[in-house]
Protein backbone atom coordinates (compact mmCIF):
# COMPACT_ATOMS: atom_id res chain seq x y z
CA UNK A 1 84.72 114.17 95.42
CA UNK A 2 87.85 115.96 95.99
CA UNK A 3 90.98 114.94 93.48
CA UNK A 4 93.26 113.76 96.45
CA UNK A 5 90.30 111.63 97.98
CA UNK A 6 89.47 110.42 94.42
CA UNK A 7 93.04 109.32 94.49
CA UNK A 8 93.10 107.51 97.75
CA UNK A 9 89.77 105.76 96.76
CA UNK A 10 91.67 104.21 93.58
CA UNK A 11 94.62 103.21 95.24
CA UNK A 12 93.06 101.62 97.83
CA UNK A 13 90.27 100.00 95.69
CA UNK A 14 93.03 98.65 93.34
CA UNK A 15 95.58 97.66 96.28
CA UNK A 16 92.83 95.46 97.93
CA UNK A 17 92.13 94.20 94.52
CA UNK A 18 95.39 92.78 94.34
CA UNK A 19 95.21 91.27 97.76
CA UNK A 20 92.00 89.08 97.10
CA UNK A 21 93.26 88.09 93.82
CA UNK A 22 96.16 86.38 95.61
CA UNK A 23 94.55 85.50 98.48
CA UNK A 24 92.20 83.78 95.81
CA UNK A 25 95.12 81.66 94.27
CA UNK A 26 96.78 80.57 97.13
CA UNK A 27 93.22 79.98 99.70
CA UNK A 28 93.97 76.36 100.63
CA UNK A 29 97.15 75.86 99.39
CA UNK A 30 100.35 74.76 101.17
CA UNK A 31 98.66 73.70 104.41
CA UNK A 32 101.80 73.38 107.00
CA UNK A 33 99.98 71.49 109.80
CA UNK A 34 101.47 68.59 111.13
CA UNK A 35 104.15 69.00 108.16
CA UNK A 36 107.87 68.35 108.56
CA UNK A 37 110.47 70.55 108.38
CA UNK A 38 111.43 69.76 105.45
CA UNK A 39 107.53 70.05 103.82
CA UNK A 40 107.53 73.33 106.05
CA UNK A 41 110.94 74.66 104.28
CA UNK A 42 109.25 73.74 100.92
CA UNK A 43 106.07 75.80 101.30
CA UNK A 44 107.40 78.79 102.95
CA UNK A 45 110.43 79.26 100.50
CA UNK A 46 109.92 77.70 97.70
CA UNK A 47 106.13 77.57 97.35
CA UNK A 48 105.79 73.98 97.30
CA UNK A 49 108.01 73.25 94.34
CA UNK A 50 104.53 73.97 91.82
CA UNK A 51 105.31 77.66 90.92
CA UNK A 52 104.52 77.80 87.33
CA UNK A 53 106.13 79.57 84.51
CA UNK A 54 104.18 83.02 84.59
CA UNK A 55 103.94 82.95 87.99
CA UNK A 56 108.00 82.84 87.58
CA UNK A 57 108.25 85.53 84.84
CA UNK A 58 105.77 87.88 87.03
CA UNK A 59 107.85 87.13 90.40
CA UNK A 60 111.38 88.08 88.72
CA UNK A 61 110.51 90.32 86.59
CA UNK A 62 108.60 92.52 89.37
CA UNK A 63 110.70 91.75 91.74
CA UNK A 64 114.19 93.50 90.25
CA UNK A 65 112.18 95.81 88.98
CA UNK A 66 111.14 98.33 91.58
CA UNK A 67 111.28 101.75 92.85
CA UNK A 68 114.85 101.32 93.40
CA UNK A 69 114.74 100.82 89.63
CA UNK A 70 112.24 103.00 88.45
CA UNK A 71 113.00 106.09 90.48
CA UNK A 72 116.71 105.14 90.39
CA UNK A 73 117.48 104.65 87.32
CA UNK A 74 115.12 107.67 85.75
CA UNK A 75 117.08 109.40 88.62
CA UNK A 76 120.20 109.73 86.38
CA UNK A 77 118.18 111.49 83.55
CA UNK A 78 120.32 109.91 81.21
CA UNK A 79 119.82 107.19 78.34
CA UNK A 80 123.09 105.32 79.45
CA UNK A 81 121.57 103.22 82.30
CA UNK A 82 119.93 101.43 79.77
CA UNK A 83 122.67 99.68 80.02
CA UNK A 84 121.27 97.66 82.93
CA UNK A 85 118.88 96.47 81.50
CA UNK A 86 119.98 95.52 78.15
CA UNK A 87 123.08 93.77 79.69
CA UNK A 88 120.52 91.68 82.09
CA UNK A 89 119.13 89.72 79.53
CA UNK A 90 123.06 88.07 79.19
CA UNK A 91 122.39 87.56 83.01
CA UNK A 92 119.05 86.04 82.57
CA UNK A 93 120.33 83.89 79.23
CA UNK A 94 123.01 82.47 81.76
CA UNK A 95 120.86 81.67 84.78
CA UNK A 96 118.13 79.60 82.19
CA UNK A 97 121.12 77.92 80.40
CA UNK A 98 124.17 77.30 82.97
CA UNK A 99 122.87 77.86 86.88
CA UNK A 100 119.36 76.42 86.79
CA UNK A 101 120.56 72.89 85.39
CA UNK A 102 122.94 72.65 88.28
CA UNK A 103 120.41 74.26 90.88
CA UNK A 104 117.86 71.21 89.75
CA UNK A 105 120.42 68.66 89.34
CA UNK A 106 121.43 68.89 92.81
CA UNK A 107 117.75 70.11 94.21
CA UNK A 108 118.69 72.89 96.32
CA UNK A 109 116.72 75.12 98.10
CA UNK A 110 119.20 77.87 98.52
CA UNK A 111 121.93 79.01 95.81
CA UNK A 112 124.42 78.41 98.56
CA UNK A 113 123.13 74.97 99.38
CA UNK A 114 125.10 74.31 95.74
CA UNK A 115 128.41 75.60 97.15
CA UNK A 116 128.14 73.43 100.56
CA UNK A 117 127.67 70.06 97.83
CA UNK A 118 130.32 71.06 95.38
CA UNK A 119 132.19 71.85 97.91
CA UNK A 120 131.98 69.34 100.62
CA UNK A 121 131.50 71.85 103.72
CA UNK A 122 128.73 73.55 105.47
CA UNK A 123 131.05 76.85 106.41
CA UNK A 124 131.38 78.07 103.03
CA UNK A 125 128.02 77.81 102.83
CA UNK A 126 126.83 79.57 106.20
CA UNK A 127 129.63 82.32 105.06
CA UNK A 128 128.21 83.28 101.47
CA UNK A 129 124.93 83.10 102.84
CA UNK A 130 125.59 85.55 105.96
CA UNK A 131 126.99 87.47 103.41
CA UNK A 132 123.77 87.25 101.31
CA UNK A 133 121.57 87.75 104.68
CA UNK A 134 123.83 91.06 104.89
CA UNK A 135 123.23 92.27 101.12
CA UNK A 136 119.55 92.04 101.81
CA UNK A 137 119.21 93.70 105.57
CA UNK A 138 121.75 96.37 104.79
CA UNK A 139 121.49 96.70 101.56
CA UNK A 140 118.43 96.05 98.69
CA UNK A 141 115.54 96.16 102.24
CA UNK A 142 116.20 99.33 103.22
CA UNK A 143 116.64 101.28 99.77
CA UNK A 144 113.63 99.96 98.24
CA UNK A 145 111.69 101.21 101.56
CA UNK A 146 113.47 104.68 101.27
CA UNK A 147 112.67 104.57 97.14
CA UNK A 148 109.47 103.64 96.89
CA UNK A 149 108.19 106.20 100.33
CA UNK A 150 110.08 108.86 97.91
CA UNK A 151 108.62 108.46 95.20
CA UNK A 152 104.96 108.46 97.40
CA UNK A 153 105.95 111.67 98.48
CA UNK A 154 107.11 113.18 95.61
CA UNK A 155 104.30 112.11 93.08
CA UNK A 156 101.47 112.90 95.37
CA UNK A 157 103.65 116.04 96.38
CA UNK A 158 102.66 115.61 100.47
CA UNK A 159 103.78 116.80 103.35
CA UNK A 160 103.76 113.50 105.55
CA UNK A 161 107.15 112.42 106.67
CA UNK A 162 109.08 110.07 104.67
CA UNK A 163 109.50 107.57 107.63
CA UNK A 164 105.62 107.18 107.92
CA UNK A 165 105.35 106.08 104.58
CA UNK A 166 108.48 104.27 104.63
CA UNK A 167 107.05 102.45 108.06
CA UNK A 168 103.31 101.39 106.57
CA UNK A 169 105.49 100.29 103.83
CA UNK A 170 107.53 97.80 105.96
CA UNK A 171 104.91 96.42 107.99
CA UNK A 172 102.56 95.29 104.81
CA UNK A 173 105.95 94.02 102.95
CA UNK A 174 106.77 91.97 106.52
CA UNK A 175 102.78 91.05 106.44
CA UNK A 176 103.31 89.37 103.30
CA UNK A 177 106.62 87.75 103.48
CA UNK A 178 105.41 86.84 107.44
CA UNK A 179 101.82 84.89 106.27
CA UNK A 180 102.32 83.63 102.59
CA UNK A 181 105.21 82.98 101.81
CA UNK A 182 106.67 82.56 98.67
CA UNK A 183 104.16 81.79 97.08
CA UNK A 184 101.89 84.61 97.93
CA UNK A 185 105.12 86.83 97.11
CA UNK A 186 104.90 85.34 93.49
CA UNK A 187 101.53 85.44 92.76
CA UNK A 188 100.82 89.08 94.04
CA UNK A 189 103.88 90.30 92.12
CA UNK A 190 102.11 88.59 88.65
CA UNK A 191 99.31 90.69 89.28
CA UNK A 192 100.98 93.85 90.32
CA UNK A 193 103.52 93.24 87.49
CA UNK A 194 101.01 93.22 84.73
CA UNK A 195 99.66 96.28 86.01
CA UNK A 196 103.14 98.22 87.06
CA UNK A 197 104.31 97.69 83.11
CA UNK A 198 100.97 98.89 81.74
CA UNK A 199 100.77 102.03 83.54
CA UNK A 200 104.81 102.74 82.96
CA UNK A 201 103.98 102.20 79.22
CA UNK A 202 101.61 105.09 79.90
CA UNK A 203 103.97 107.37 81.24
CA UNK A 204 106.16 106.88 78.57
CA UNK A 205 103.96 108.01 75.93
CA UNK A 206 102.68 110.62 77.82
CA UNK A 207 106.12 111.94 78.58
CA UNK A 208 106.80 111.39 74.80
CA UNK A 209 103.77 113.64 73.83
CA UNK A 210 104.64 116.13 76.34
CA UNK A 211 107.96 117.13 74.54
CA UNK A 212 105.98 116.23 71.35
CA UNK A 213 108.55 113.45 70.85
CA UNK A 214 111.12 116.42 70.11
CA UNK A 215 114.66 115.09 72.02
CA UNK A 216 116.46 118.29 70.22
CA UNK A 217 116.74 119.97 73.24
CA UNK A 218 118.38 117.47 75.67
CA UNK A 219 121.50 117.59 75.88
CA UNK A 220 124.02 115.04 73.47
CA UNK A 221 125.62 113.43 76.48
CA UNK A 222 121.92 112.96 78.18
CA UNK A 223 120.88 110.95 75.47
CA UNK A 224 124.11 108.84 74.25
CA UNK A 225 124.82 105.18 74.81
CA UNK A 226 128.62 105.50 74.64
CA UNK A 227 130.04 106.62 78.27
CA UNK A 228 133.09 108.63 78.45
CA UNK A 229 135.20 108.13 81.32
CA UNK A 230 133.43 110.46 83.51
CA UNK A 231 129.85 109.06 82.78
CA UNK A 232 128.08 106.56 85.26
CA UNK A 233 129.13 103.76 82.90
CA UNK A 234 132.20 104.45 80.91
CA UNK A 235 131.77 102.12 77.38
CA UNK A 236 135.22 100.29 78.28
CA UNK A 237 133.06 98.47 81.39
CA UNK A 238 130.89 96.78 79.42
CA UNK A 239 133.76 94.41 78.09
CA UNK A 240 134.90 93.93 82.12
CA UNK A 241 132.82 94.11 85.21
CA UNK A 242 129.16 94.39 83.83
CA UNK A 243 128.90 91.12 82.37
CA UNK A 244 129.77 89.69 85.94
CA UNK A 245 127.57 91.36 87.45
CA UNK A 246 124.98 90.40 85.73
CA UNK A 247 126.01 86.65 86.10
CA UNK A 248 126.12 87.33 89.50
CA UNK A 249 123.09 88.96 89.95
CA UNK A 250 120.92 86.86 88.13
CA UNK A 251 122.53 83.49 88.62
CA UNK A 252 123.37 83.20 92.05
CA UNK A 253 121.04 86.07 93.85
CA UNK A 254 118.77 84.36 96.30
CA UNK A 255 116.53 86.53 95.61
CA UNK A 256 116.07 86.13 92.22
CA UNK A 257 116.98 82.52 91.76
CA UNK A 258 114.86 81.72 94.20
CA UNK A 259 111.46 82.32 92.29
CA UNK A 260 113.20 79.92 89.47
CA UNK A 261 114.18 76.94 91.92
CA UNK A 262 110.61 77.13 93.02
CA UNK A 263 108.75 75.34 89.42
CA UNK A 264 108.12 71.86 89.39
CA UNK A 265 111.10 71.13 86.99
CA UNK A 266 113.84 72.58 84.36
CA UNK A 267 112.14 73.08 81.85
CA UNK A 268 109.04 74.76 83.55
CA UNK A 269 111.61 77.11 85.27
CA UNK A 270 114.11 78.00 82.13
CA UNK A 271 110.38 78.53 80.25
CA UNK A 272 109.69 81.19 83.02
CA UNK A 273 112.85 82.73 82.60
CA UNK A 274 113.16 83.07 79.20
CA UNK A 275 109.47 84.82 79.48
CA UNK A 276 111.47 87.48 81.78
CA UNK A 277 113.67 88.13 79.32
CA UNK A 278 111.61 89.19 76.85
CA UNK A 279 109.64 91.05 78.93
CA UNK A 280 112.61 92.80 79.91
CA UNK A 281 114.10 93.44 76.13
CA UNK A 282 110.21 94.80 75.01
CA UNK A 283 109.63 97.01 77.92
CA UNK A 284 111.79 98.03 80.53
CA UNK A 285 114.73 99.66 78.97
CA UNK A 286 111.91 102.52 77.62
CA UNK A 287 110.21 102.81 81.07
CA UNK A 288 113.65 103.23 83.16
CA UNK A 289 115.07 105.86 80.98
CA UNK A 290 112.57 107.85 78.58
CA UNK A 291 110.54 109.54 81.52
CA UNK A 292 113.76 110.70 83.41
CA UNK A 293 115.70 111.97 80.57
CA UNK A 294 111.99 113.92 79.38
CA UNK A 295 112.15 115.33 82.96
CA UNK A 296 115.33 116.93 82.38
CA UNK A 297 113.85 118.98 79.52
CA UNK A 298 110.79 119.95 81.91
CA UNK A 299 112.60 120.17 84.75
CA UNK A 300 116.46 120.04 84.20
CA UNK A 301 118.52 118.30 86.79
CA UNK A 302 116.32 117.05 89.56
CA UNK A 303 117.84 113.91 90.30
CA UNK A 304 116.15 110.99 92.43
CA UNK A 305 113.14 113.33 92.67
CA UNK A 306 112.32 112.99 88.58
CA UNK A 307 110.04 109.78 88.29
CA UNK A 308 107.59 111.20 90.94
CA UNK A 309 107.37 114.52 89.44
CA UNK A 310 106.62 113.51 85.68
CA UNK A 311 104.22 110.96 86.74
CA UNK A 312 102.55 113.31 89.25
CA UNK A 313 102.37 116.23 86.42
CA UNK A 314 101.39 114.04 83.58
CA UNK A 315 98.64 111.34 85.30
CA UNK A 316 95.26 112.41 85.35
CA UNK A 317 93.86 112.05 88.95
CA UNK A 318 92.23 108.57 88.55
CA UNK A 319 95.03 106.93 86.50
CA UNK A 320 98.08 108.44 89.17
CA UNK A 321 95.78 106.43 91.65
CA UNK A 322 96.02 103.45 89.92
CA UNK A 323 99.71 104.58 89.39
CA UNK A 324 100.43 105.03 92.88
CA UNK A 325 98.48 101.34 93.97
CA UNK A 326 101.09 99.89 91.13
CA UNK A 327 103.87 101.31 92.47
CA UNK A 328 102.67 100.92 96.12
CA UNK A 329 102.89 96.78 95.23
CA UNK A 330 106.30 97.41 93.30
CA UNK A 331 107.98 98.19 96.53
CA UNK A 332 105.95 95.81 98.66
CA UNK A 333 107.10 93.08 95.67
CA UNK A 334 111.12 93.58 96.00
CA UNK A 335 110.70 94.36 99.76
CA UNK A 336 108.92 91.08 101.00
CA UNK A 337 110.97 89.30 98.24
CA UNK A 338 113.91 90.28 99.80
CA UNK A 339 112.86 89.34 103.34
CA UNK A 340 111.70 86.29 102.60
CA UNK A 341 114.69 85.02 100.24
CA UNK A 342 116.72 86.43 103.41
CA UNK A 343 114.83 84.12 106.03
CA UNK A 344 115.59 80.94 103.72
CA UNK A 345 119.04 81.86 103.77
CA UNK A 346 119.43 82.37 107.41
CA UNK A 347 116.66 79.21 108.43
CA UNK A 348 118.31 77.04 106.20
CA UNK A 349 122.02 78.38 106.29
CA UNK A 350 122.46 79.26 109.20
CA UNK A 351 120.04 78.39 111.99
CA UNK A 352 119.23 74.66 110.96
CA UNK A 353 123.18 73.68 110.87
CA UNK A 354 124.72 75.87 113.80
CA UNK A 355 121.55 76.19 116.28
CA UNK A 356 119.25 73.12 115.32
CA UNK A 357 116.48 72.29 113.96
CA UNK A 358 113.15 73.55 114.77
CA UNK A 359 109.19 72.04 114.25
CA UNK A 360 107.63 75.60 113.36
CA UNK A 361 109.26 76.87 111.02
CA UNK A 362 106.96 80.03 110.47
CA UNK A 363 107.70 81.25 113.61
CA UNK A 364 111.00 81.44 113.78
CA UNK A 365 111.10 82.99 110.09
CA UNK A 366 108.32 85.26 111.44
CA UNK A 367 110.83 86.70 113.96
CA UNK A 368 113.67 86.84 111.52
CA UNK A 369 111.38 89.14 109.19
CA UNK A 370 110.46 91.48 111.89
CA UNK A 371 114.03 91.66 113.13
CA UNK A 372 115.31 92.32 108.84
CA UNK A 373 112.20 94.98 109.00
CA UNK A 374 113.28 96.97 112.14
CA UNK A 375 116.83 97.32 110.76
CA UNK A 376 115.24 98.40 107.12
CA UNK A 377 113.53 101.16 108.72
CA UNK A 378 116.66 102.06 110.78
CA UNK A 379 118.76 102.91 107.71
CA UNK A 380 116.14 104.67 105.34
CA UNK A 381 117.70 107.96 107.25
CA UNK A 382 121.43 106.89 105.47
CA UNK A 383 119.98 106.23 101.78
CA UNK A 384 118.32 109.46 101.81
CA UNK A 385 121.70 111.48 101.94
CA UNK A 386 122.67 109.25 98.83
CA UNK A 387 123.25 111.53 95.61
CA UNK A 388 122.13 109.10 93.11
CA UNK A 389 120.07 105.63 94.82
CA UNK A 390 120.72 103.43 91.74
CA UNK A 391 124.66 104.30 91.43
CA UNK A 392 124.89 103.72 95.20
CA UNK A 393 123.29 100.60 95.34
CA UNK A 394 125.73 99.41 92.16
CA UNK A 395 128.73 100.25 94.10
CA UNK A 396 127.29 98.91 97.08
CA UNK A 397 126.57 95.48 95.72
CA UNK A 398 130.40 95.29 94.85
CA UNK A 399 131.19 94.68 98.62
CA UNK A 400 129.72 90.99 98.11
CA UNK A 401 128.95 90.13 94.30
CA UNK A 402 132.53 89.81 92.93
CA UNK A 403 133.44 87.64 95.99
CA UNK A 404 130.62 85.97 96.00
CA UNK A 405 130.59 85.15 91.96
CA UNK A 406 134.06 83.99 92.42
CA UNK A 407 133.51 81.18 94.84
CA UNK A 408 130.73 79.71 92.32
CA UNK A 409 133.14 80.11 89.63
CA UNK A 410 135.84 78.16 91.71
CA UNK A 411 133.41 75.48 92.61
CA UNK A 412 131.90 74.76 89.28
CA UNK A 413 134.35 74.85 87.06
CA UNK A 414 137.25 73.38 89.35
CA UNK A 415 137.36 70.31 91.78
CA UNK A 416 139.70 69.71 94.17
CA UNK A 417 139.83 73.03 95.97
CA UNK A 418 139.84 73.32 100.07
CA UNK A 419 136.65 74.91 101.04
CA UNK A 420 138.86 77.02 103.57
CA UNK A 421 140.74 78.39 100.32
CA UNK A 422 137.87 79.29 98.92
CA UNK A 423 136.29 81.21 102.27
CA UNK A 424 139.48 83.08 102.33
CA UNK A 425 139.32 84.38 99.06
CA UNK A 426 135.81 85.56 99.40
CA UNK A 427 137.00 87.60 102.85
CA UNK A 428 139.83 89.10 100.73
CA UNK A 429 137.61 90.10 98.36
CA UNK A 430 135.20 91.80 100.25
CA UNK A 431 138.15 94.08 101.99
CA UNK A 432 139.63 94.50 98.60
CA UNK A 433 136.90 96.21 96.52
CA UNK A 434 136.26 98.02 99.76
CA UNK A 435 139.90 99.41 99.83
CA UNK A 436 139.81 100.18 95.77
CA UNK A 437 136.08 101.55 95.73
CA UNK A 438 135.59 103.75 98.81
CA UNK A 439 136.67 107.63 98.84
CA UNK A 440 137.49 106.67 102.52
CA UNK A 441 140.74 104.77 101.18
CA UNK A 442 144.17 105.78 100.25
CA UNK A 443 144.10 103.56 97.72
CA UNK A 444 140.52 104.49 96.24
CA UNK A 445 139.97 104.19 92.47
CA UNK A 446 143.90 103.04 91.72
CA UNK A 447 144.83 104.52 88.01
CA UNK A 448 141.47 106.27 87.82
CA UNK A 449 139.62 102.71 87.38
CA UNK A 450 135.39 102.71 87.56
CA UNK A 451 133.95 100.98 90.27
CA UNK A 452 133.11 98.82 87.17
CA UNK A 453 136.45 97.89 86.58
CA UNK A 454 137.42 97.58 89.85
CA UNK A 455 134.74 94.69 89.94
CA UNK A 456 135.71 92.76 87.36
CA UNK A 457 139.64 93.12 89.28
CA UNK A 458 138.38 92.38 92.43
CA UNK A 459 136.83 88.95 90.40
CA UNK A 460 139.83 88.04 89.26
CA UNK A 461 142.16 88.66 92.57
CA UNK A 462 139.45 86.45 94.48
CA UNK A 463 139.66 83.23 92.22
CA UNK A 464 143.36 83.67 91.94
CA UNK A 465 143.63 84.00 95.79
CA UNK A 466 141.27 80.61 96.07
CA UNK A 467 143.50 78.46 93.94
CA UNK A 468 146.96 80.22 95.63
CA UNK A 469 145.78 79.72 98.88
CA UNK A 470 145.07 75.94 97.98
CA UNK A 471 147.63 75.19 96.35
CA UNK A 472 150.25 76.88 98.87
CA UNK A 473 148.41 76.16 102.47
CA UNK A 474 146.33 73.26 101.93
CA UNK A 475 148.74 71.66 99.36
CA UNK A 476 145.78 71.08 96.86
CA UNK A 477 146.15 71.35 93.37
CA UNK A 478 143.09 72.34 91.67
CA UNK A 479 141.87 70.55 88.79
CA UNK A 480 139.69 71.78 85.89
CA UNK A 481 136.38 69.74 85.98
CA UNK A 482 133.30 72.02 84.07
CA UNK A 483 130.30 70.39 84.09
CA UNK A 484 131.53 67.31 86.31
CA UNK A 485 129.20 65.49 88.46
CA UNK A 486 131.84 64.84 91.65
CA UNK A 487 130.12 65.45 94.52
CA UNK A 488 126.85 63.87 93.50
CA UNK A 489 127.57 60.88 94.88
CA UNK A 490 127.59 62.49 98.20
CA UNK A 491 124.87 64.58 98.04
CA UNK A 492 123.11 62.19 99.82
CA UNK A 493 125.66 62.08 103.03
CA UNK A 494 125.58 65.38 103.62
């Protein structure tokens, strides 16, 4: 048997294995006939409300960490990314601790569902969750498609064009997000997590002994953890914007949140959590950095391209098929979590309180996650001019996480604030970091400011706009109310 068919056989041996293991957990399970729409929205998004704990751990730990991650962030060739990682477990601490008490106190489905109880008003709902909807389709869909097809290409060094790989990629993700929901989505990325984070252990060491664990030769600035100014995370950032982020990311992401909203109670989900963050403090800081920075010493400055060359050098034949089937349900993992945290928004955002309600519910998410593939596939053409995929996607997710984190922060920790106040600041916001951020503007990157920086400003413009904008058109004056339970009594009218 030829190495490349020897290859295939593995990848497809193990990628079917994977399939009937979670076909095997979730055969008869969730049965949505003759179910209301309500026992409908339950199954399909939130996978019955029975997810437990290491199916939780599995789901967000696999799910942020993809080929957007992987190849991105190895991409850089630098130890400073690590960064990321170290400064998620903060966002993961916060999410266990201050988002999923409120999340379970007031049973929501959605993270947005929070904002339309707190504040009073279905708008500012449907608003942050278009906005959501948007981050997803435009954003996270599309570059894990173009990522993890890269990274295909690369390691297996073919010449098949990136958009077939980035198509049979789609249509498998859609397959998944389209016929089990979430809890199918969960349960496959368990199983492909535990086998992802074993085999990038592997390249690690193997990387390791191919520079026999000799750094001498990198350069200094490849392997500090203090940014200067002109590094991809000056050190000043990590006192401004990057702990916002994080709060952002992992507190209030659909995506993410959703796998924790989906346990039968608190403590089942913060148990789940606090299993992703040591997962993430053990093992992924190593796997994100070591292999790109050793790549530089191979290969010097390859970019994007450095993931898939190291593990295609380095693997033996059977173990990069393996590899590749691991990697393979990485990107199917973040892609069909994506779509399907995107559906809930939009089924239970949007379509449900503007166009009605509907009695199948799996059909009309099945058209919304063909539509959200079609536009993924559309766009892989745009992240492949990108420089640097994981620095992109960072700046990119300033268009709607600073707004978007402000308009929790308004709603938890005041009362009393106009919901209109509130939508306004979040449109400001969005136009602002645009303006400061983008080369496009006259105004880009006032006083030399990181994108970093610029999202912590762009934090604090938006809740200062919510409260002026109450307090000087809607003659409101907000009051401070942490960890009040007004609105609870109307949970039930709304």
């Amino acid at each position: 048997m030829s190495e490349n068919m020897l290859q295939v056989s593995i990848f497809a041996i193990v990628t079917a294995l994977i399939g009937l293991l979670t076909y095997l957990q979730c055969r008869g399970k969730g049965r949505l006939q003759n179910a209301s729409e309500s026992q409908q929205n339950k199954e399909l998004f939130l996978a019955g409300g029975n997810l437990k704990w290491y199916f939780i751990a599995g789901s967000i730990t696999l799910t942020n960490l993809s080929t957007d991650q992987l190849v991105g962030t190895n991409g850089t060739q630098m130890a400073l990314l690590a960064w990321w990682e170290f400064a998620a477990l903060v966002g993961l601490i916060i999410l266990a601790k201050v988002f999923l008490p409120v999340y379970y106190k007031f049973q929501c489905t959605t993270t947005t569902e929070l904002l339309e109880k707190r504040y009073q008003n279905k708008h500012i709902r449907a608003v942050i969750g278009v906005l959501f909807f948007l981050s997803s389709a435009l954003v996270f869909c599309p570059a894990v498609i173009y990522s993890g097809s890269l990274f295909m290409q690369t390691m297996f060094n073919v010449d098949i064009p990136l958009m077939y790989i980035a198509t049979a990629f789609a249509v498998l993700g859609a397959m998944y997000a389209i016929f089990g929901g979430l809890r199918a989505v969960a349960v496959s990325d368990t199983y492909s997590g535990v086998l992802l984070l074993t085999m990038a252990i592997v390249v690690v060491f193997l990387a390791l002994n191919a520079i026999d664990y000799d750094f001498s030769a990198i350069p200094a600035d490849r392997m500090t953890l203090i940014g200067d100014n002109e590094s991809p995370i000056p050190w000043p950032t990590l006192l401004t914007g990057m702990i916002f982020i994080q709060m952002f990311y992992w507190g209030t992401n659909q995506v993410i949140t959703q796998r924790a909203m989906a346990a039968p109670n608190l403590k089942e989900a913060q148990k789940g959590v606090y299993a992703a963050v040591g997962i993430r403090l053990l093992i992924v800081p190593a796997i994100v950095v070591i292999p790109g920075i050793v790549s530089f010493q191979l290969y010097g400055d390859i970019g994007d391209a450095a993931y898939g060359r190291i593990v295609g050098d380095l693997l033996p034949s059977w173990l990069s098929g393996i590899f590749a089937a691991a990697m393979a349900a990485a990107v199917l993992s973040t892609f069909n979590s994506n779509l399907n945290s995107a559906t809930t928004l939009y089924v239970c955002d949007i379509h449900e309180p503007y166009v009605g309600h509907t009695s199948n519910v799996p059909r009309l998410s099945a058209w919304i996650t063909a539509a959200l593939t079609v536009i993924s596939l559309l766009l892989v053409p745009v992240y492949a001019q990108a420089d640097s995929i994981i620095n992109l996607l960072q700046q990119l997710w300033g268009l709607f996480s600073m707004p978007i984190l402000s308009i929790f922060i308004v709603g938890l920790v005041f009362r009393n604030v106009h919901a209109n106040a509130g939508i306004v600041a979040v449109i400001f916001g969005v136009f602002l970091y645009g303006f400061l951020s983008f080369d496009f503007s006259p105004i880009h990157a006032p006083f030399g400011l990181h994108y970093i920086h610029l999202m912590f400003v762009t934090l604090v413009s938006c809740v200062s706009m919510a409260l002026l904008v109450n307090k000087l058109v809607f003659k409101q004056s907000a009051e401070f109310a942490w960890g009040s339970d007004d609105g609870l009594e109307q949970v039930n009218k709304i």
